[in-house]
C-alpha atoms as a PDB file:
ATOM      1  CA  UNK A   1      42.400  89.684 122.521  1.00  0.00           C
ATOM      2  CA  UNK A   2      41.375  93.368 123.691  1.00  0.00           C
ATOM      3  CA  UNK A   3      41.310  96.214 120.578  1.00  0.00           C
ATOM      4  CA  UNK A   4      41.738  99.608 121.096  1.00  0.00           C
ATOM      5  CA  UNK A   5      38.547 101.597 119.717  1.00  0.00           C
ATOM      6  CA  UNK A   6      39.269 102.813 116.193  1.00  0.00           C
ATOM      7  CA  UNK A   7      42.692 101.152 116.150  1.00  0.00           C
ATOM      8  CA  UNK A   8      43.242  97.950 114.726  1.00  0.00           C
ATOM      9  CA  UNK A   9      46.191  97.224 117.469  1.00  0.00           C
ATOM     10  CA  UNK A  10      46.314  94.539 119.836  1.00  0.00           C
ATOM     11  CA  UNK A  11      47.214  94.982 123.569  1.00  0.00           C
ATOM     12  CA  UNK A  12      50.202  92.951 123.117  1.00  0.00           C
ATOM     13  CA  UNK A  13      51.439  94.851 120.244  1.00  0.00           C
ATOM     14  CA  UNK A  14      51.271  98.117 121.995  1.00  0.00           C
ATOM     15  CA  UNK A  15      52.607  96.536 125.115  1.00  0.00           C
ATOM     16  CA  UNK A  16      55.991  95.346 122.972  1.00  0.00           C
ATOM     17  CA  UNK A  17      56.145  99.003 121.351  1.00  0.00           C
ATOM     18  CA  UNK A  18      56.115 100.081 124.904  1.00  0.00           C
ATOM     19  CA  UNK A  19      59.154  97.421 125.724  1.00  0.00           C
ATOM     20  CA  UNK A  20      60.941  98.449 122.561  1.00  0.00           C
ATOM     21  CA  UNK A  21      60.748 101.999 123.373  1.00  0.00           C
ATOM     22  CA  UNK A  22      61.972 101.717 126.640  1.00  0.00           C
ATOM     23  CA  UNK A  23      64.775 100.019 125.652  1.00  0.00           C
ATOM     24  CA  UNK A  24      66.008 102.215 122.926  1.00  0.00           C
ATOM     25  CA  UNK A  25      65.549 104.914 125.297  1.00  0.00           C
ATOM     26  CA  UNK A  26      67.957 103.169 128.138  1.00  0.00           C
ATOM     27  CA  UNK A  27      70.651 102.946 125.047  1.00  0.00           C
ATOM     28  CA  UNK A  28      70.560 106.433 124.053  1.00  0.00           C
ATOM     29  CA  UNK A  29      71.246 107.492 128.096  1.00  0.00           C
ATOM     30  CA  UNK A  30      73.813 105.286 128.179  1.00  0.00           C
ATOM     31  CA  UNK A  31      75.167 106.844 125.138  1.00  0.00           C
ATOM     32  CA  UNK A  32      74.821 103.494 122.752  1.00  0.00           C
ATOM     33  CA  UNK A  33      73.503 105.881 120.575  1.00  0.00           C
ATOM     34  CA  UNK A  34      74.439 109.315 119.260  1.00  0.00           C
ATOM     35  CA  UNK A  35      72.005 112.340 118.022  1.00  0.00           C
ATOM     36  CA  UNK A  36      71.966 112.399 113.976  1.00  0.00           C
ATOM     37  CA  UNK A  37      72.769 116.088 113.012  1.00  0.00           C
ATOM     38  CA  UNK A  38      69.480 117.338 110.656  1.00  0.00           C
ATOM     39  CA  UNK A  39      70.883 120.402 108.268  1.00  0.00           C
ATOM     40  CA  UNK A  40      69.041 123.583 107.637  1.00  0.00           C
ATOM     41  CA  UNK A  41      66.688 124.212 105.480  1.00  0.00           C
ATOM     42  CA  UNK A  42      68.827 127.003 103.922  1.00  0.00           C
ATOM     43  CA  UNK A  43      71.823 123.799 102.942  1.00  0.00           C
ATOM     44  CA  UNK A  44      68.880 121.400 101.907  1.00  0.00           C
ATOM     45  CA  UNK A  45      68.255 124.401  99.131  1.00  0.00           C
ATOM     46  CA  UNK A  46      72.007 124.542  98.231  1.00  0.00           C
ATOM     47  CA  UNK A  47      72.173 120.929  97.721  1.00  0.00           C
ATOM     48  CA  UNK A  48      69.293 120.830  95.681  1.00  0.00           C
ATOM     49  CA  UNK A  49      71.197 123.410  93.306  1.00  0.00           C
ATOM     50  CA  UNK A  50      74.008 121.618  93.665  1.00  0.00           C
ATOM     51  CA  UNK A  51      72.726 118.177  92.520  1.00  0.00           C
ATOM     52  CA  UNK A  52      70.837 119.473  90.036  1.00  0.00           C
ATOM     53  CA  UNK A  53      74.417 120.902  88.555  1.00  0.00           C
ATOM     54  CA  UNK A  54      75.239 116.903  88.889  1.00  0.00           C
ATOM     55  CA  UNK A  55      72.984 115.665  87.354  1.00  0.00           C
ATOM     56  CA  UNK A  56      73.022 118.065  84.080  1.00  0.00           C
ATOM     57  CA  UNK A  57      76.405 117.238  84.183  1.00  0.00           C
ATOM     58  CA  UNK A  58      76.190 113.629  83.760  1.00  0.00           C
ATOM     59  CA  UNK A  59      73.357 114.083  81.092  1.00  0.00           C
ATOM     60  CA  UNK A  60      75.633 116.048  78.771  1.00  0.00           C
ATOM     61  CA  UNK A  61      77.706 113.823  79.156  1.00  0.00           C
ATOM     62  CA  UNK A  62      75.636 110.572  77.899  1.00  0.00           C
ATOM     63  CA  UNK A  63      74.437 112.105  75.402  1.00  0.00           C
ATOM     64  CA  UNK A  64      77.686 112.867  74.383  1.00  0.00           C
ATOM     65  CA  UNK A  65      78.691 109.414  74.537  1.00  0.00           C
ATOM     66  CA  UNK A  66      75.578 107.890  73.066  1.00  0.00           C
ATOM     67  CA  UNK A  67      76.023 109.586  69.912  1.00  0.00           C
ATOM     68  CA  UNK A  68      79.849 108.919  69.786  1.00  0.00           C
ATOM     69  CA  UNK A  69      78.583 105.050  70.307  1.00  0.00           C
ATOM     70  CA  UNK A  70      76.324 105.591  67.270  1.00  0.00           C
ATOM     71  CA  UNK A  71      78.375 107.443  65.070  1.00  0.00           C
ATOM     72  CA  UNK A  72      81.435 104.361  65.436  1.00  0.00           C
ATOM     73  CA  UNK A  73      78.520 102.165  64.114  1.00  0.00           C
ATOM     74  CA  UNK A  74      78.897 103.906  60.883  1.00  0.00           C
ATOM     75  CA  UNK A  75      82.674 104.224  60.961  1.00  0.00           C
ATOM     76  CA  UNK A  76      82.534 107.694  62.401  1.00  0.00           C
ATOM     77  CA  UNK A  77      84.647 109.261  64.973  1.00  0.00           C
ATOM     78  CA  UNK A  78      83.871 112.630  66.670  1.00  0.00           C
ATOM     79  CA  UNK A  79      86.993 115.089  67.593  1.00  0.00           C
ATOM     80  CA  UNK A  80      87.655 116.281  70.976  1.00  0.00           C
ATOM     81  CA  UNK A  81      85.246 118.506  72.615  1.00  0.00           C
ATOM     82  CA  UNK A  82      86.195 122.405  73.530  1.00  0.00           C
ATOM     83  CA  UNK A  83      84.452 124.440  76.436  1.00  0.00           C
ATOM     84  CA  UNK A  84      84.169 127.253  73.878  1.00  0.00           C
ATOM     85  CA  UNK A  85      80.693 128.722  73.382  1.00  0.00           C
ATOM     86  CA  UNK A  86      78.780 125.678  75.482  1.00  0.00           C
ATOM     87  CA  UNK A  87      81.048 123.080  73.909  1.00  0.00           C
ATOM     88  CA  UNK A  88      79.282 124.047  70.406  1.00  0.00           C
ATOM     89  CA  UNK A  89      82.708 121.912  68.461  1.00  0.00           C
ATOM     90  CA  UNK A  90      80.767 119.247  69.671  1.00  0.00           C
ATOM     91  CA  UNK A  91      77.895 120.054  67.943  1.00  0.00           C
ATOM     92  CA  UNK A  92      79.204 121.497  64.984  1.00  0.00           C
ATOM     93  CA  UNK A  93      80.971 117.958  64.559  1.00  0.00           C
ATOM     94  CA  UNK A  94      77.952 116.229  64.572  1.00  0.00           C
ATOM     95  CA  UNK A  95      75.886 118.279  62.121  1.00  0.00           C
ATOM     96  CA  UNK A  96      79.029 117.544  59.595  1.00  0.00           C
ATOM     97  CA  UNK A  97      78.780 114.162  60.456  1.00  0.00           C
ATOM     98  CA  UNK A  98      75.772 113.670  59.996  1.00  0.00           C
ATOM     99  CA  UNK A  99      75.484 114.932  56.280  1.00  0.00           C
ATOM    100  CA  UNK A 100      75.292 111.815  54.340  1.00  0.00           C
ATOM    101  CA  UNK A 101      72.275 110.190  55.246  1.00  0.00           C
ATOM    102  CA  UNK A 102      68.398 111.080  56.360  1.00  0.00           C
ATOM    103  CA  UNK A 103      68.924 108.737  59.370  1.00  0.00           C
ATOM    104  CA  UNK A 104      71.687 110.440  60.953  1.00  0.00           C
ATOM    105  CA  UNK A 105      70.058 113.719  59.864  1.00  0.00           C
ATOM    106  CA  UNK A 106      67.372 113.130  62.564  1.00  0.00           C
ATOM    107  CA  UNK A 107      69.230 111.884  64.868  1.00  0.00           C
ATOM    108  CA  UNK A 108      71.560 115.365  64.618  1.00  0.00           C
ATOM    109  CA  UNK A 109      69.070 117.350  64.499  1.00  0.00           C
ATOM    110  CA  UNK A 110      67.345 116.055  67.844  1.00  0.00           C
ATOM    111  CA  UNK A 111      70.614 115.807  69.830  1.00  0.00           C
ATOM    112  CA  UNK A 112      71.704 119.122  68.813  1.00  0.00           C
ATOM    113  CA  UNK A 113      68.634 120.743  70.294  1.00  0.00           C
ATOM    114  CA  UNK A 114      68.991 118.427  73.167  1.00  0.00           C
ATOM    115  CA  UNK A 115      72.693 119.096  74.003  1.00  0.00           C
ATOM    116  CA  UNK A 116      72.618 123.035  73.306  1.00  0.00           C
ATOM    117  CA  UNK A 117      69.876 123.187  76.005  1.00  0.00           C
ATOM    118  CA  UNK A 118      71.565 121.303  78.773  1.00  0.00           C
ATOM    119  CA  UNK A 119      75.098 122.731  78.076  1.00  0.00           C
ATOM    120  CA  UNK A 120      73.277 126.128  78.392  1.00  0.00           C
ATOM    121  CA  UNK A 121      71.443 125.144  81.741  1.00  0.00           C
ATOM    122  CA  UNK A 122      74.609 123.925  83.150  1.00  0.00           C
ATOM    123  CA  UNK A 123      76.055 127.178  82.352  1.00  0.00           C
ATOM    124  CA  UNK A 124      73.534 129.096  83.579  1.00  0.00           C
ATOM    125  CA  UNK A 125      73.703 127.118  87.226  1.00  0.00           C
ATOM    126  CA  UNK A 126      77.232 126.747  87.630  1.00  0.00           C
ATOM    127  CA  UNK A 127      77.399 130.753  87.127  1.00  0.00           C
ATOM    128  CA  UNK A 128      74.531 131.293  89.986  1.00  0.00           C
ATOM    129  CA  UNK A 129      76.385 129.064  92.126  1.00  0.00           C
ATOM    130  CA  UNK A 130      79.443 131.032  91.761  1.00  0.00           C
ATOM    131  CA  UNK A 131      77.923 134.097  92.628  1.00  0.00           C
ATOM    132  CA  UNK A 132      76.417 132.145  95.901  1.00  0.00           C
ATOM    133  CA  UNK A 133      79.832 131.052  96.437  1.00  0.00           C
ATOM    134  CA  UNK A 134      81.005 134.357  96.400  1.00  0.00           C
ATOM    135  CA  UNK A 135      78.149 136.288  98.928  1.00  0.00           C
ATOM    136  CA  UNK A 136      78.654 133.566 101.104  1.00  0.00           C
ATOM    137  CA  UNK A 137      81.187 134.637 103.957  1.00  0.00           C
ATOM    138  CA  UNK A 138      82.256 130.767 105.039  1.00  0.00           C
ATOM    139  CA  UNK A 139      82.441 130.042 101.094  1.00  0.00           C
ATOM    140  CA  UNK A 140      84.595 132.641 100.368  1.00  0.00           C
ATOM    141  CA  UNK A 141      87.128 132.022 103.274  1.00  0.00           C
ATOM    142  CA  UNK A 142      87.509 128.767 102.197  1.00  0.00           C
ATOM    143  CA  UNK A 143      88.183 129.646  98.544  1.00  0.00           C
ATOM    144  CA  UNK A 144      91.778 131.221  99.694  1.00  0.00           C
ATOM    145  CA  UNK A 145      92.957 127.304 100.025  1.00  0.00           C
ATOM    146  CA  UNK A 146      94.705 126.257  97.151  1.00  0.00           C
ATOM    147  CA  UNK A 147      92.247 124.060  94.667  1.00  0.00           C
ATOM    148  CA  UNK A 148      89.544 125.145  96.508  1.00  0.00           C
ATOM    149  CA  UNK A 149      86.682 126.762  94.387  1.00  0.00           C
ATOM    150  CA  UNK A 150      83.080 127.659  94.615  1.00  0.00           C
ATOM    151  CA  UNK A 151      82.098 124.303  94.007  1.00  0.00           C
ATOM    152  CA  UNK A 152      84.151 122.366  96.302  1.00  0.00           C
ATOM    153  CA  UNK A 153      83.890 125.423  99.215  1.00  0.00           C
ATOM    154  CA  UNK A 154      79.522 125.045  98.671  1.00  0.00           C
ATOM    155  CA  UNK A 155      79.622 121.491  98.622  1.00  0.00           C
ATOM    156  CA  UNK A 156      81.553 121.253 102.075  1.00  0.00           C
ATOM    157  CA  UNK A 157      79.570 124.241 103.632  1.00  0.00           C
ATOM    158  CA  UNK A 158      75.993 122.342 103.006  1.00  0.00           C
ATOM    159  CA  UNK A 159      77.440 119.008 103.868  1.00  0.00           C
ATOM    160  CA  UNK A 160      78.886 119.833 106.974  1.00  0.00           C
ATOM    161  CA  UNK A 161      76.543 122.528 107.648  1.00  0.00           C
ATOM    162  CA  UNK A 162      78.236 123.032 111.204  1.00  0.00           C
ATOM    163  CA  UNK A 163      81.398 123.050 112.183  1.00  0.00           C
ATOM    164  CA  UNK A 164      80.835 122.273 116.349  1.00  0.00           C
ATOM    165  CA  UNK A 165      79.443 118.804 114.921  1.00  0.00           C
ATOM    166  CA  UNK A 166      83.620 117.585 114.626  1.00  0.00           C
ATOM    167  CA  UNK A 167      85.429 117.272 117.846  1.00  0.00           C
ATOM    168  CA  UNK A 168      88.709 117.496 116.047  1.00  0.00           C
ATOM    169  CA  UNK A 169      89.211 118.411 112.236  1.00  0.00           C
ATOM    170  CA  UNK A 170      90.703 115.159 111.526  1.00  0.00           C
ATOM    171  CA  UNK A 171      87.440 114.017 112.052  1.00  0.00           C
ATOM    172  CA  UNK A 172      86.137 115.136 108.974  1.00  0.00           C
ATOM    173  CA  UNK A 173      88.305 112.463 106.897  1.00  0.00           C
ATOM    174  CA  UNK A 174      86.228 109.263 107.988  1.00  0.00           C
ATOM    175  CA  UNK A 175      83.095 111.643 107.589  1.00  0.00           C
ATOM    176  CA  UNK A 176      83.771 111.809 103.896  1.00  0.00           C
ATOM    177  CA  UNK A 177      85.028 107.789 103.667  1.00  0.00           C
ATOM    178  CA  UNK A 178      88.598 109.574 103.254  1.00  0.00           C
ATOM    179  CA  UNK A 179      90.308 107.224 105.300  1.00  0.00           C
ATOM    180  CA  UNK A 180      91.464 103.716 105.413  1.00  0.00           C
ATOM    181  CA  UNK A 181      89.568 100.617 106.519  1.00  0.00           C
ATOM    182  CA  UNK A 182      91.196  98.986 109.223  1.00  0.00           C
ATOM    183  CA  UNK A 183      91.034  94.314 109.551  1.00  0.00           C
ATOM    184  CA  UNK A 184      91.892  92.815 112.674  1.00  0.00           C
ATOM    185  CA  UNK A 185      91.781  89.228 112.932  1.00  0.00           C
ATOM    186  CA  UNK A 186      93.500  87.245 114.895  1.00  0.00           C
ATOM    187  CA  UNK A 187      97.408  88.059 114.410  1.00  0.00           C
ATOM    188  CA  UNK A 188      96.410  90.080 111.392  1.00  0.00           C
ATOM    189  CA  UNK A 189      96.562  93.895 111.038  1.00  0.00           C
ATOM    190  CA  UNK A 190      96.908  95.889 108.355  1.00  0.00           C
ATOM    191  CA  UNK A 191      94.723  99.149 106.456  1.00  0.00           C
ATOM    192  CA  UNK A 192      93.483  98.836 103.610  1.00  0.00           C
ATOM    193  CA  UNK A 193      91.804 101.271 100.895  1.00  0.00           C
ATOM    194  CA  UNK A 194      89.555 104.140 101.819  1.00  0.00           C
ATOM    195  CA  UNK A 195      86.544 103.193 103.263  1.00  0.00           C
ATOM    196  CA  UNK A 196      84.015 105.241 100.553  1.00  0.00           C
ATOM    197  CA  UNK A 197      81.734 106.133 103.252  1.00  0.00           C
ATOM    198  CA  UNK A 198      79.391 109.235 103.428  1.00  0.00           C
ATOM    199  CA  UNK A 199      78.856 111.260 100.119  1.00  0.00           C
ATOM    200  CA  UNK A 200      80.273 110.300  97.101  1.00  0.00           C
ATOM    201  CA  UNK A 201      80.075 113.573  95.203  1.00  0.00           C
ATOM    202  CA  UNK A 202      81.797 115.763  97.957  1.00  0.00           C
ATOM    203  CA  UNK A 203      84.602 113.177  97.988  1.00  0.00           C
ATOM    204  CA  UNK A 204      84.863 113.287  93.831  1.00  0.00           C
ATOM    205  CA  UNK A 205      85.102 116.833  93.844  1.00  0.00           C
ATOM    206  CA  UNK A 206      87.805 116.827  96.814  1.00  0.00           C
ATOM    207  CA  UNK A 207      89.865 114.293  94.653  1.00  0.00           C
ATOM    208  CA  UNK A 208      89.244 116.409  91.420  1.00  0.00           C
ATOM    209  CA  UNK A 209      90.779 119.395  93.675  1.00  0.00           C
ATOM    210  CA  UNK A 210      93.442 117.296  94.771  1.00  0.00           C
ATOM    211  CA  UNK A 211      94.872 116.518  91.347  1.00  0.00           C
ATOM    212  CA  UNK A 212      94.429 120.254  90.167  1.00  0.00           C
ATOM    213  CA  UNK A 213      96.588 121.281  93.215  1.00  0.00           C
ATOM    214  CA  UNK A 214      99.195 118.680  92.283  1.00  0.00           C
ATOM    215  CA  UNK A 215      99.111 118.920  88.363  1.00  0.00           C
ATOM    216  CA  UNK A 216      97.696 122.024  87.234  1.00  0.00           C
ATOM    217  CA  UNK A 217      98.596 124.272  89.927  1.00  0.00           C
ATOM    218  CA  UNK A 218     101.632 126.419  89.363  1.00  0.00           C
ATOM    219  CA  UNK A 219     101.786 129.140  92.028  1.00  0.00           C
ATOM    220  CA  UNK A 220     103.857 127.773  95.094  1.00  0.00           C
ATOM    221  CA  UNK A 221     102.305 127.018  98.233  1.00  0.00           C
ATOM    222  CA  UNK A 222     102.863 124.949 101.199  1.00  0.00           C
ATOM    223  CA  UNK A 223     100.152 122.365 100.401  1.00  0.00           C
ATOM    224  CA  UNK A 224     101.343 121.791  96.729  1.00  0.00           C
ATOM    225  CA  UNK A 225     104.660 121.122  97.840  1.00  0.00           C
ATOM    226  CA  UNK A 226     103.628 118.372 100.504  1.00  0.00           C
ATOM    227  CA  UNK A 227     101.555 116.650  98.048  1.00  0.00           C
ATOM    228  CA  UNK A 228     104.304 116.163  95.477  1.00  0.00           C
ATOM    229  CA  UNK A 229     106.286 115.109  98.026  1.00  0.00           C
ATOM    230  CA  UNK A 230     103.848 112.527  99.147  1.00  0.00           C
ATOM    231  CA  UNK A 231     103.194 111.776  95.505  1.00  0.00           C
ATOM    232  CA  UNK A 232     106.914 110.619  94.826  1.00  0.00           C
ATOM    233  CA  UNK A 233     106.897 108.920  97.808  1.00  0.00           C
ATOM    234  CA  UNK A 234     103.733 107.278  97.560  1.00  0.00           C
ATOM    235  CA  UNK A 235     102.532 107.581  93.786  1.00  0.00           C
ATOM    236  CA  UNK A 236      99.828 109.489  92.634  1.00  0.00           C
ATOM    237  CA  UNK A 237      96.765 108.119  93.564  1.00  0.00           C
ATOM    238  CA  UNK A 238      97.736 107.753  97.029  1.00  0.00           C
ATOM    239  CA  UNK A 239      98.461 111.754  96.628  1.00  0.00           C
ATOM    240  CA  UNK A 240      95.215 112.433  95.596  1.00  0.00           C
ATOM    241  CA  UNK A 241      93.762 110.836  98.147  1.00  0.00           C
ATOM    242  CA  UNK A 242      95.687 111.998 100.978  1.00  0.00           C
ATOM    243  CA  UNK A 243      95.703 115.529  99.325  1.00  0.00           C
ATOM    244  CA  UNK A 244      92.058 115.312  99.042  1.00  0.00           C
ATOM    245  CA  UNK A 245      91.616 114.637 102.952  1.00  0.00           C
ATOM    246  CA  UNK A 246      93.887 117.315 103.657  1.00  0.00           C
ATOM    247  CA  UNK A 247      92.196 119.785 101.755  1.00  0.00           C
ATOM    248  CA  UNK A 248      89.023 118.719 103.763  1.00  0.00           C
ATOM    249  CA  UNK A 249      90.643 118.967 107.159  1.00  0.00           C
ATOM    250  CA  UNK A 250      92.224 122.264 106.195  1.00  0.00           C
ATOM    251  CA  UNK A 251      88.599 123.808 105.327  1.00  0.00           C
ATOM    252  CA  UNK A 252      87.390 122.552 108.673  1.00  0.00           C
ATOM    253  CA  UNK A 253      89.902 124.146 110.164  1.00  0.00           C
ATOM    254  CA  UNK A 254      89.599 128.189 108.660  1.00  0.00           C
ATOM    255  CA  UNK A 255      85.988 127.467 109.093  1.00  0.00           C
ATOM    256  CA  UNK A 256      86.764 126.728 112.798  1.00  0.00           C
ATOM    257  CA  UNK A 257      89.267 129.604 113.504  1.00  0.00           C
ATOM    258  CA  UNK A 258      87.108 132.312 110.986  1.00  0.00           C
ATOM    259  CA  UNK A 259      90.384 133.172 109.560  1.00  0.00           C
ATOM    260  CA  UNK A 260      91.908 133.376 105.963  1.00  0.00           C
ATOM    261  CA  UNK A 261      94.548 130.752 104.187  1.00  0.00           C
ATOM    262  CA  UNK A 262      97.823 133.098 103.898  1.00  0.00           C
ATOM    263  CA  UNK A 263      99.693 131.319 100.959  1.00  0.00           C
ATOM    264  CA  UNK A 264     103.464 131.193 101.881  1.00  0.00           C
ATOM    265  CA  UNK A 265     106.030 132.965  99.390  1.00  0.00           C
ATOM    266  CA  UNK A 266     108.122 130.537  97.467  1.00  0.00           C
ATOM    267  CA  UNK A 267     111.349 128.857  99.273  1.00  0.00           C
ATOM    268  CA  UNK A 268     114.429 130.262  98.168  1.00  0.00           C
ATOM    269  CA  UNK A 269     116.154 127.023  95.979  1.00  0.00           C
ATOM    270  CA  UNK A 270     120.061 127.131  96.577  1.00  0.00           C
END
């Protein structure tokens, strides 16, 4: 068996590397394969911000339900939490709480510290990504949809990163796993639920969109009054969803076109 000096590789091996590359080189001519888009280094850096946001997120929120666990050891039940000053009811709750013994005294006082620092942190970021939100030009064009805000508009800009990567704007629904799954076999055809694929957190904050602009929104506009249509047709979660991928195809779109979402005046009611 011949070596290559300084290499411990075989002739054969590099003679199958060789085969292998020259096969996956005849499938991507013959289009078997496609180019994987690689995002800019400027979206890498507003993901990063944005995940970090995430991820504070989801640690104020186990502590908050670590201590609640704790607390119902002892027969103690926290009130609801307020956004008011960094959510500080919650804290103010637990130092009452936590009066009676020297146990739950420690524990208090460490959790306080703990959750006053990430509520502020989350703070902090969420307001610096607003302020992104708002310098960038794409961002801010796709903040005139209804439920869209600086979140959501970020989140799509860095995950698509470029619009010419979607042939058509419908596209952008089995991107984000916003569309059914489709079984064949046989004599059988049906869809079923939404295939999940491609990133979760741009799809949760689409859905959280959708249900604002079906249950919290109150200003008219055409998009609000197609989704409650679909939702008493359909029921609500089938709303969200298909509000969600809406609201995904409709940012692809003004991001395509470079123009602004013109909300429509309300429908005169007979």
């Amino acid at each position: 068996m011949t070596y290559y000096a300084g290499l411990d590789v075989s002739l054969k091996e590099v003679s199958i590397c060789v085969v292998d590359a020259e096969g996956l080189a005849q499938l991507a001519r013959t289009g078997w394969y496609t180019p994987v888009h690689v995002r800019s280094e400027e979206a890498d850096r507003l993901r990063t911000l944005l995940g970090a946001r995430e991820r504070l997120i989801k640690l104020r929120v186990e502590i908050e339900a670590h201590v609640r666990g704790v607390l119902k050891t002892f027969g103690i039940r926290l009130g609801g939490v307020t956004y008011a000053r960094n959510r500080q009811s919650f804290r103010d709750d637990l130092a009452a709480a936590c009066q009676g013994g020297w146990a739950l005294s420690i524990l208090a006082d460490g959790f306080i510290a703990v959750h006053e620092t990430v509520c502020r942190a989350t703070v902090e970021l969420s307001r610096d990504l607003r302020a992104i939100a708002q310098e960038n030009p794409v961002s801010r064009r796709l903040m005139t949809i209804p439920g869209v805000g600086p979140i959501v508009s970020l989140n799509f800009v860095t995950l698509a990163d470029d619009p010419a990567r979607f042939r058509r704007v419908a596209d952008v629904g089995a991107f984000l796993g916003l569309t059914p799954r489709r079984y064949q076999s046989g004599d059988t055809d049906y869809s079923g639920r939404i295939s999940k694929c491609g990133d979760a957190v741009m799809r949760g904050v689409l859905i959280e969109a959708a249900g604002c602009v079906i249950g919290k929104m109150k200003r008219f506009s055409r998009l609000r009054s197609w989704a409650i249509g679909l939702a008493a047709r359909k029921g609500g979660k089938k709303a969200m969803i298909g509000t969600a991928r809406k609201l995904a195809v409709l940012m692809l779109a003004f991001w395509k076109n470079g123009t602004d979402c013109q909300w429509a005046k309300e429908e005169a009611t007979a």
